[in-house]
Every structure is written in C-alpha cells, then in structure tokens.
C-alpha atoms as a PDB file:
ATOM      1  CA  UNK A   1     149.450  51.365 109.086  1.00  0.00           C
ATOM      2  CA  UNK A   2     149.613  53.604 112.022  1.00  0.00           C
ATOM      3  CA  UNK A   3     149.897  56.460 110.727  1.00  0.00           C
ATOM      4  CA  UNK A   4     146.957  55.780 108.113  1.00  0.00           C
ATOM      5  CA  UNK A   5     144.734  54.986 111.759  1.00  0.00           C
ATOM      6  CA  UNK A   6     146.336  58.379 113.113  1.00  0.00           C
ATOM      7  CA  UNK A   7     145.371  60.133 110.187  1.00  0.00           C
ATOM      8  CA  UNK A   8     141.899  58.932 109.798  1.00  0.00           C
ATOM      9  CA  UNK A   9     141.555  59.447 113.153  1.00  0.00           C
ATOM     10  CA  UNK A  10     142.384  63.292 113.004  1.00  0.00           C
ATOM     11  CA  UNK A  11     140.234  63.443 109.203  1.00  0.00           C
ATOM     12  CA  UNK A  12     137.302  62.494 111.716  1.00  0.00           C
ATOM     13  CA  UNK A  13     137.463  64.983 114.397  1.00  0.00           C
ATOM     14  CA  UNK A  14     138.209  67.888 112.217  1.00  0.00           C
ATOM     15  CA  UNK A  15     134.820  66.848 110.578  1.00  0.00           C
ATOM     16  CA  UNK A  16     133.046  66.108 114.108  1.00  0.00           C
ATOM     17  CA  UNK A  17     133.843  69.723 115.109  1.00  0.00           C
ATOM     18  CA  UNK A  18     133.157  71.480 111.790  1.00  0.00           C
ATOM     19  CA  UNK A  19     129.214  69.864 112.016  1.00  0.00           C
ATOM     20  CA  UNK A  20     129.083  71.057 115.356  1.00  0.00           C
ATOM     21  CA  UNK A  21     130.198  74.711 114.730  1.00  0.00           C
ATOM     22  CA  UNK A  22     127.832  74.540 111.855  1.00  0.00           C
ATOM     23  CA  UNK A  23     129.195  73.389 109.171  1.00  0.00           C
ATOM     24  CA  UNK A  24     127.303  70.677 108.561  1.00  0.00           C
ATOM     25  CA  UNK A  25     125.832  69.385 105.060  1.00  0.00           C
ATOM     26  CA  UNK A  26     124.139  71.768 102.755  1.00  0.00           C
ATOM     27  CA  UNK A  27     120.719  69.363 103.177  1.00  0.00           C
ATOM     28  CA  UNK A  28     120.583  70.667 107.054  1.00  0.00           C
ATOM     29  CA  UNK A  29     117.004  72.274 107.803  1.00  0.00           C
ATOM     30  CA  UNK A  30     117.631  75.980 108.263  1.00  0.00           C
ATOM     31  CA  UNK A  31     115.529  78.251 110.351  1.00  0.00           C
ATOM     32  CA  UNK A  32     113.406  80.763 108.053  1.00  0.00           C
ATOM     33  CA  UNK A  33     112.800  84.157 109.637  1.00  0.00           C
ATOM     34  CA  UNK A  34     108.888  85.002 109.271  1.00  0.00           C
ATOM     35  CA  UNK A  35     107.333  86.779 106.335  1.00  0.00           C
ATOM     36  CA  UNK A  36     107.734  90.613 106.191  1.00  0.00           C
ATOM     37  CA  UNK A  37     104.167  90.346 104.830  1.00  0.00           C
ATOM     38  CA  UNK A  38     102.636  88.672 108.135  1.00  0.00           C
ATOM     39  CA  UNK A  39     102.118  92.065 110.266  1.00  0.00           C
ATOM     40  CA  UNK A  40      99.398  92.617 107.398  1.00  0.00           C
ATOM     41  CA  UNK A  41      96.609  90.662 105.782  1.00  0.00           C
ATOM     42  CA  UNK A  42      94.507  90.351 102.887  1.00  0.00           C
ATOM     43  CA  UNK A  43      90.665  90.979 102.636  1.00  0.00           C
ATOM     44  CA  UNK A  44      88.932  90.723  99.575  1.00  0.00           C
ATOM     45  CA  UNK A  45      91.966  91.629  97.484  1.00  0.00           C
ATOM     46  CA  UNK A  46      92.733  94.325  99.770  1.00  0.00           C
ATOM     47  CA  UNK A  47      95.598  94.572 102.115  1.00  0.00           C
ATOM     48  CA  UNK A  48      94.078  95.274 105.295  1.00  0.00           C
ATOM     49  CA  UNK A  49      95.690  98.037 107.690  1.00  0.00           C
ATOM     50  CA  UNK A  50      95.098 100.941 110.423  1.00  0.00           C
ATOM     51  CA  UNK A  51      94.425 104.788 107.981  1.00  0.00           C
ATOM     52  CA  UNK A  52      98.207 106.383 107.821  1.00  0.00           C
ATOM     53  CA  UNK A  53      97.806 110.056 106.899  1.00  0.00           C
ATOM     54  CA  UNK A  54     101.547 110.075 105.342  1.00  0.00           C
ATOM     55  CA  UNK A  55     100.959 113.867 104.046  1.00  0.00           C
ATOM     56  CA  UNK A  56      98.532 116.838 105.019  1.00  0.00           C
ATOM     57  CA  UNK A  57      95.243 116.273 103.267  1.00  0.00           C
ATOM     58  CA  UNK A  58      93.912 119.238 101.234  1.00  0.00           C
ATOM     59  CA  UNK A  59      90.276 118.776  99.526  1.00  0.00           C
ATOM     60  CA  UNK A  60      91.893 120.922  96.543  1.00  0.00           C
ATOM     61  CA  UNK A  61      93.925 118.284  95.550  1.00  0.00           C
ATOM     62  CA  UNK A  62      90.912 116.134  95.477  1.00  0.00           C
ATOM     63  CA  UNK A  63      88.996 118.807  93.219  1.00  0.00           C
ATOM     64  CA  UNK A  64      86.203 118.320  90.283  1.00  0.00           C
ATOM     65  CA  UNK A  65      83.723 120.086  88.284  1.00  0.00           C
ATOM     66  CA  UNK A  66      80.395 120.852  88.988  1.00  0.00           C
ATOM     67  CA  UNK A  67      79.227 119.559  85.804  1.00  0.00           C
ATOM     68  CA  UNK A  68      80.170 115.841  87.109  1.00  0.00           C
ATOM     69  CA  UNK A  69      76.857 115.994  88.394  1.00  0.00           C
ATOM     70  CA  UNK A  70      75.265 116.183  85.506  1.00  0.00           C
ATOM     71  CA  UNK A  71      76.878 112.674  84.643  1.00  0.00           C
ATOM     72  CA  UNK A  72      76.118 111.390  87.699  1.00  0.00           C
ATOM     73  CA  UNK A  73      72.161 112.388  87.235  1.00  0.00           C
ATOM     74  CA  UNK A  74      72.840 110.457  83.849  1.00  0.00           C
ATOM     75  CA  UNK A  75      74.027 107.150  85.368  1.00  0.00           C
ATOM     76  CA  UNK A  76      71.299 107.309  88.094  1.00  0.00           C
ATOM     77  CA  UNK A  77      68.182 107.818  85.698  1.00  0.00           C
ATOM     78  CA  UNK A  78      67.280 110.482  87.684  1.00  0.00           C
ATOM     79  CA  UNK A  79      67.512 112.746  90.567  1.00  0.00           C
ATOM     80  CA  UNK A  80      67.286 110.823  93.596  1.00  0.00           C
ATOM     81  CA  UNK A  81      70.055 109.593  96.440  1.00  0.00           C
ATOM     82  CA  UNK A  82      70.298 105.949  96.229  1.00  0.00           C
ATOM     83  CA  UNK A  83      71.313 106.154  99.839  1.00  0.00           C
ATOM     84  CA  UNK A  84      67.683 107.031 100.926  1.00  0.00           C
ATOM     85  CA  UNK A  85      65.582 106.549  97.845  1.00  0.00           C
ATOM     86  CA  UNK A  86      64.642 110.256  97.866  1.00  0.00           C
ATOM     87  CA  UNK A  87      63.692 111.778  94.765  1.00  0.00           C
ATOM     88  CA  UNK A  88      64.254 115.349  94.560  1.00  0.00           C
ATOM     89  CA  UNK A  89      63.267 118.462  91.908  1.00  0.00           C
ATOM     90  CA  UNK A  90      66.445 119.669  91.157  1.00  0.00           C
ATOM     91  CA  UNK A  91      69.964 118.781  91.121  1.00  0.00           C
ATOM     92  CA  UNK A  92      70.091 122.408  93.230  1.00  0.00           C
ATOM     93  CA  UNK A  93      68.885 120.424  96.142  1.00  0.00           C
ATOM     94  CA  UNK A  94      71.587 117.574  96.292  1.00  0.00           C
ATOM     95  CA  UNK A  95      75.390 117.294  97.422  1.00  0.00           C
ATOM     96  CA  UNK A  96      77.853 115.552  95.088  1.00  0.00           C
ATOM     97  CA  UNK A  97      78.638 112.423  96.917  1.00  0.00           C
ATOM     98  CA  UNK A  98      82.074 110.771  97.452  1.00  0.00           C
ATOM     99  CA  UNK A  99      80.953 106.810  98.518  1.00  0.00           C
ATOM    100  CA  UNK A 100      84.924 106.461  99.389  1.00  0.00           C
ATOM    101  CA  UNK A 101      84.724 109.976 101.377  1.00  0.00           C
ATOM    102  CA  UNK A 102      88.555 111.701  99.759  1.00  0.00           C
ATOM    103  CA  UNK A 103      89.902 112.503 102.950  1.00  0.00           C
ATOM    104  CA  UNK A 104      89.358 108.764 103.639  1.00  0.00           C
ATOM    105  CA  UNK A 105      90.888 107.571 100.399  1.00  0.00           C
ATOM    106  CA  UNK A 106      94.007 109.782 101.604  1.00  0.00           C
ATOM    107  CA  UNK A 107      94.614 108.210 104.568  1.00  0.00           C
ATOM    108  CA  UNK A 108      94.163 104.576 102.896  1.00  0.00           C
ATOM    109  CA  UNK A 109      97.393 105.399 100.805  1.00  0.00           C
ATOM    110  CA  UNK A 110      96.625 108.029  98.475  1.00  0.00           C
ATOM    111  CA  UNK A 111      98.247 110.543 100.549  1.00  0.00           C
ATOM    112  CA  UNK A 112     101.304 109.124  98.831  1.00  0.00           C
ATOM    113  CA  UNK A 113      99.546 109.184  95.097  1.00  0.00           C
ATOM    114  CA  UNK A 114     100.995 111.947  92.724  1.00  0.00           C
ATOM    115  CA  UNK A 115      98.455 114.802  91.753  1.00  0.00           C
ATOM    116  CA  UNK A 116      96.895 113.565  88.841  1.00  0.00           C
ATOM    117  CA  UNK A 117      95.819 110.181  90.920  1.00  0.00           C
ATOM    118  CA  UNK A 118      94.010 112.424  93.597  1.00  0.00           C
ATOM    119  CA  UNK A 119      92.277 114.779  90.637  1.00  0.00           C
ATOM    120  CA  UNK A 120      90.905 111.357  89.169  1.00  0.00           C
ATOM    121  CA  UNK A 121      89.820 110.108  91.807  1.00  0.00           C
ATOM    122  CA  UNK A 122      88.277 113.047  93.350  1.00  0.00           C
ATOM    123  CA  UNK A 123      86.424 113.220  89.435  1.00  0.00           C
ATOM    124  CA  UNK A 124      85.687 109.140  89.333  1.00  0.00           C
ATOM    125  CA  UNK A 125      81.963 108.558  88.843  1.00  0.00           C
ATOM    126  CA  UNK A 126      82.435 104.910  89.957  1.00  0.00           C
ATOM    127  CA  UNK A 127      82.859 106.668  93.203  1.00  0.00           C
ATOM    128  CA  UNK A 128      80.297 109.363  92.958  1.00  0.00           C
ATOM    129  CA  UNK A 129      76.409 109.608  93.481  1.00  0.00           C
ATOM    130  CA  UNK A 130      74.079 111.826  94.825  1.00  0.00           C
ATOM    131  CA  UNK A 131      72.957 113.342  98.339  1.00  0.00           C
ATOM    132  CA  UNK A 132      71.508 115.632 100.560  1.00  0.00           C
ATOM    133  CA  UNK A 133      73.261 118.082 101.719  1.00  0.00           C
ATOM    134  CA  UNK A 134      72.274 117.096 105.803  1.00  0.00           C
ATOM    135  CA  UNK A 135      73.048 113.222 104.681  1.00  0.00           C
ATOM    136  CA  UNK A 136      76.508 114.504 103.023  1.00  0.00           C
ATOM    137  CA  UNK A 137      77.542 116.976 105.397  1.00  0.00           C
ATOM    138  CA  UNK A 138      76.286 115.763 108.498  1.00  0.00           C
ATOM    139  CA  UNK A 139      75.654 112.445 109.428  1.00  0.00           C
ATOM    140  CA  UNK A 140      77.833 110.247 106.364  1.00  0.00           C
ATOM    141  CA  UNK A 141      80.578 112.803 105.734  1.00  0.00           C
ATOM    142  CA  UNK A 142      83.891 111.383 105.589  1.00  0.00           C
ATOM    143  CA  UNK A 143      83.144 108.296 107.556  1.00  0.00           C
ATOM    144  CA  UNK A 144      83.853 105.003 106.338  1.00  0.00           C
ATOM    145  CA  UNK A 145      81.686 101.853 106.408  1.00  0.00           C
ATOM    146  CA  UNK A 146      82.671 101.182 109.865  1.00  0.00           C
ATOM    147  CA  UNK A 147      81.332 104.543 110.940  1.00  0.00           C
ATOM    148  CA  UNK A 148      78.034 105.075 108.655  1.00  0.00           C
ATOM    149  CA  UNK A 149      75.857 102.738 106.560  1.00  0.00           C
ATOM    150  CA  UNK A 150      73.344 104.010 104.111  1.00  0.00           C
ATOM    151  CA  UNK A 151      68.859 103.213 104.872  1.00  0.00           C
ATOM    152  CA  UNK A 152      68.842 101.912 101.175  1.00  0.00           C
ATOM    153  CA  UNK A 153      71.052 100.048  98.738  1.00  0.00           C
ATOM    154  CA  UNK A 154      73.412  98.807 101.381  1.00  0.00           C
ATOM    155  CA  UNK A 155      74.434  96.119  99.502  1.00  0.00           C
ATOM    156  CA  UNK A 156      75.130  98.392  96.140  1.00  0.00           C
ATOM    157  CA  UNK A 157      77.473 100.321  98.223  1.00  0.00           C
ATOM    158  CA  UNK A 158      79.639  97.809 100.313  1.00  0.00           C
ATOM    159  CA  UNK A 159      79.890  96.298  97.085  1.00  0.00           C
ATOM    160  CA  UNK A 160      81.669  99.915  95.365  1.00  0.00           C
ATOM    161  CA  UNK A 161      83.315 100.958  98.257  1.00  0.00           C
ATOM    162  CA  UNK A 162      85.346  97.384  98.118  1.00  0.00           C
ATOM    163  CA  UNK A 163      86.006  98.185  93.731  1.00  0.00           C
ATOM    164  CA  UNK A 164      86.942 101.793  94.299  1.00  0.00           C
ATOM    165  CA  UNK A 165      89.184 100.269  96.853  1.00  0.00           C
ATOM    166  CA  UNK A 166      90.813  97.928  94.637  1.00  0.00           C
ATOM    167  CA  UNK A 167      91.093  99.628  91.613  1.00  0.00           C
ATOM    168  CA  UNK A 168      92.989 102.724  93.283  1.00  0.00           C
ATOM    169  CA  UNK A 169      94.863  99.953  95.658  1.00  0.00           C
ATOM    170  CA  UNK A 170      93.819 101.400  99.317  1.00  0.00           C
ATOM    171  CA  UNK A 171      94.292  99.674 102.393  1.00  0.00           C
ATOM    172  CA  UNK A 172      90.868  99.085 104.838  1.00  0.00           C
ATOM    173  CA  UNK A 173      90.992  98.809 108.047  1.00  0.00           C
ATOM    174  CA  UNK A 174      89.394  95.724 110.126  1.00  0.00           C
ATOM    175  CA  UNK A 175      86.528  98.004 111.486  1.00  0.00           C
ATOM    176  CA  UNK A 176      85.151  98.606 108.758  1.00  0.00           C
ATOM    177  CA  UNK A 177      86.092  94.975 106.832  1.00  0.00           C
ATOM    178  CA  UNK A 178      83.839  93.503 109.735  1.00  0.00           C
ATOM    179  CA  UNK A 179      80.770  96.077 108.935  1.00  0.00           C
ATOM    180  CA  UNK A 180      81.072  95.608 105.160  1.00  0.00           C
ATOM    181  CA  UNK A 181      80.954  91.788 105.631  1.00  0.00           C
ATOM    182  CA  UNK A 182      77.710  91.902 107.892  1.00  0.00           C
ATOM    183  CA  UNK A 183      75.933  93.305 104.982  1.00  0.00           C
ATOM    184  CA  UNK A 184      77.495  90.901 102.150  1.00  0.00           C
ATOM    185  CA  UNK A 185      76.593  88.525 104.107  1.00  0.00           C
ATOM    186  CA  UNK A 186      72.444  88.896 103.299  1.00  0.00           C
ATOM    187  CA  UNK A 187      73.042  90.215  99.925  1.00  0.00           C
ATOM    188  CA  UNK A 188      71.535  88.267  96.948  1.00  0.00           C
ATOM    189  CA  UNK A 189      72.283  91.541  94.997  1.00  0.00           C
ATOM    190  CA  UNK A 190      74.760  93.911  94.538  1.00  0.00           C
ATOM    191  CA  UNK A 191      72.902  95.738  92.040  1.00  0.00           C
ATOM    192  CA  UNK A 192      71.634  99.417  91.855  1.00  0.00           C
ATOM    193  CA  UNK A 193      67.874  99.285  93.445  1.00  0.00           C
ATOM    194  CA  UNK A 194      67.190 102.989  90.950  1.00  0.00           C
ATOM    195  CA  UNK A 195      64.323 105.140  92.212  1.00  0.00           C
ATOM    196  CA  UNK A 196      61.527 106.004  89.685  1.00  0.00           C
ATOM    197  CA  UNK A 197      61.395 110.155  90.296  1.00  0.00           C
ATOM    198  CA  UNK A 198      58.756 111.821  88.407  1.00  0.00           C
ATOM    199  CA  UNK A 199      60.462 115.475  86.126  1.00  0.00           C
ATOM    200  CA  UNK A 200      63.521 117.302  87.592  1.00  0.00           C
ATOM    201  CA  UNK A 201      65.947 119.220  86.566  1.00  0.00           C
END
C-alpha cells in the first residue's frame, strides 16, 4: 500500500510540472499572433495602401492608338469632355484622357503587371474619355482623386475610377478614398450626364 501512495504520489508531480512547463491539455487557450492582413485594409473592394513604384515607369509600356479616340467619340455621343461639359469641333482639339492617370495605375501595383496588362490598360475605354489639352496636361494630369476633381460629372467619375480600380486589382491610398467618398456621398447618380454638341468631326 505504500508504495501504491509513493507512486501516485510521484504520477502527480511529474504531471504538476509538465502543466506548468506547458504541457498542459490540448483544450488550453493559445495566444494567436495578429493577422498578416491587419497593416492593410479594405475600401470598397479595394485594398487600401500608400503608391509603391516597384519598377521605373515608362509611358511606352502604357501605349495605344490614336484611333481609340474615335471609339471613345463613339461611346460619348459626341465630342465634348464630360469633365467640363465642353463641346468642341473636332476631335483635333481634345487630349485622350486616362481617368486612372497610367503612371498612377503603375504605382497602385501595375508596376508589377506583365506587358500585355499595361498595353490593355493603357488601350481600356472603360478608362478613357476626352479632354483638353490645358485640362489633361496641366491642371488633372496624373493626379489622382485626392489631388484633382473634375467641374462636371463628379459622381460618373469617382464611380469609374473605383471599377477601373477593381477590375485591374490596384491599391488606393486613404487620401484619395476620403475625397472619392465626399462626392458618393451626394450622389443619387452615377450615370454619364452626356453633352448635346451640335456637328464635329
């Protein structure tokens, strides 16, 4: 009898210092490190994040045909920049417009995109409309949302700068998240308000 007490005895203590070494039961909370995902968040189905220019932008790789505009002028019904309601004679007198400017689209993650992603996208008329050249040029040029809003059609154009986002998966950054909200905020719209432009060609 004893030596079943002595041996009992030991059983428990070489249990008592296994728990406390950690070896307790299998049903013991464990600590979970955080999320890998938490340093980033998501917007609108867009992973939000500061512009990373992970390769040396060229506007070449970015390329398309004049003639684009001529599709553009199609999907418009007519020569005009949505941006200002401007109608204007001749397609001479505008700028092919990128909405998501293409050195902005490479630092939201295409700068890691192979070459035929950047071609399409540089040749995607869900991203393209018209301008003038001082609007294009000058005072939009390749800022985002954050930077640059459009007098007309505000709402139109938050709204496609968010899709062409999505469907080429780039990142935003909170800037311009906070401007794009302001103006989705008093849309009851997102649709094209089209300018009624008398001839051109």
């Amino acid at each position: 009898m004893t030596r079943t007490l002595a041996l009992a005895f030991l059983i428990s203590a070489v249990a008592f210092i296994c728990a406390v070494c950690g070896g307790g039961s299998a049903s013991s909370p464990a600590l979970t490190p955080p999320s890998s995902t938490s340093a980033s968040s998501a917007w609108r189905g867009l992973i939000v994040a500061d512009e990373n220019r992970c390769s040396p932008y060229n506007s070449d790789d970015y390329s398309y045909s004049q003639s684009v505009e001529d599709e553009i002028i199609a999907q418009l019904g007519g020569i005009y920049s949505p941006y200002s309601g401007e109608c204007f004679a001749s397609k001479s007198q505008t700028d092919i417009e990128h909405m998501v400017a293409r050195s902005e689209a490479h630092d939201s993650g295409l700068c890691a995109a192979d070459d035929g992603t950047r071609r399409s996208f540089g040749s995607d008329l869900d991203n393209l409309t018209l301008a003038s050249p001082s609007v294009n040029r000058d005072r939009k040029g390749a800022k985002d949302a954050a930077e640059w809003l459009p007098e007309r059609n505000r709402c139109w154009f938050a709204a496609t700068v968010i899709e062409v986002r999505r469907k080429y998966g780039l990142t935003i950054n909170s800037l311009e998240t906070d401007a794009l909200d302001q103006v989705l905020a008093s849309c009851t719209s997102t649709e094209l308000e089209r300018s009624t432009c008398d001839g051109g060609t």
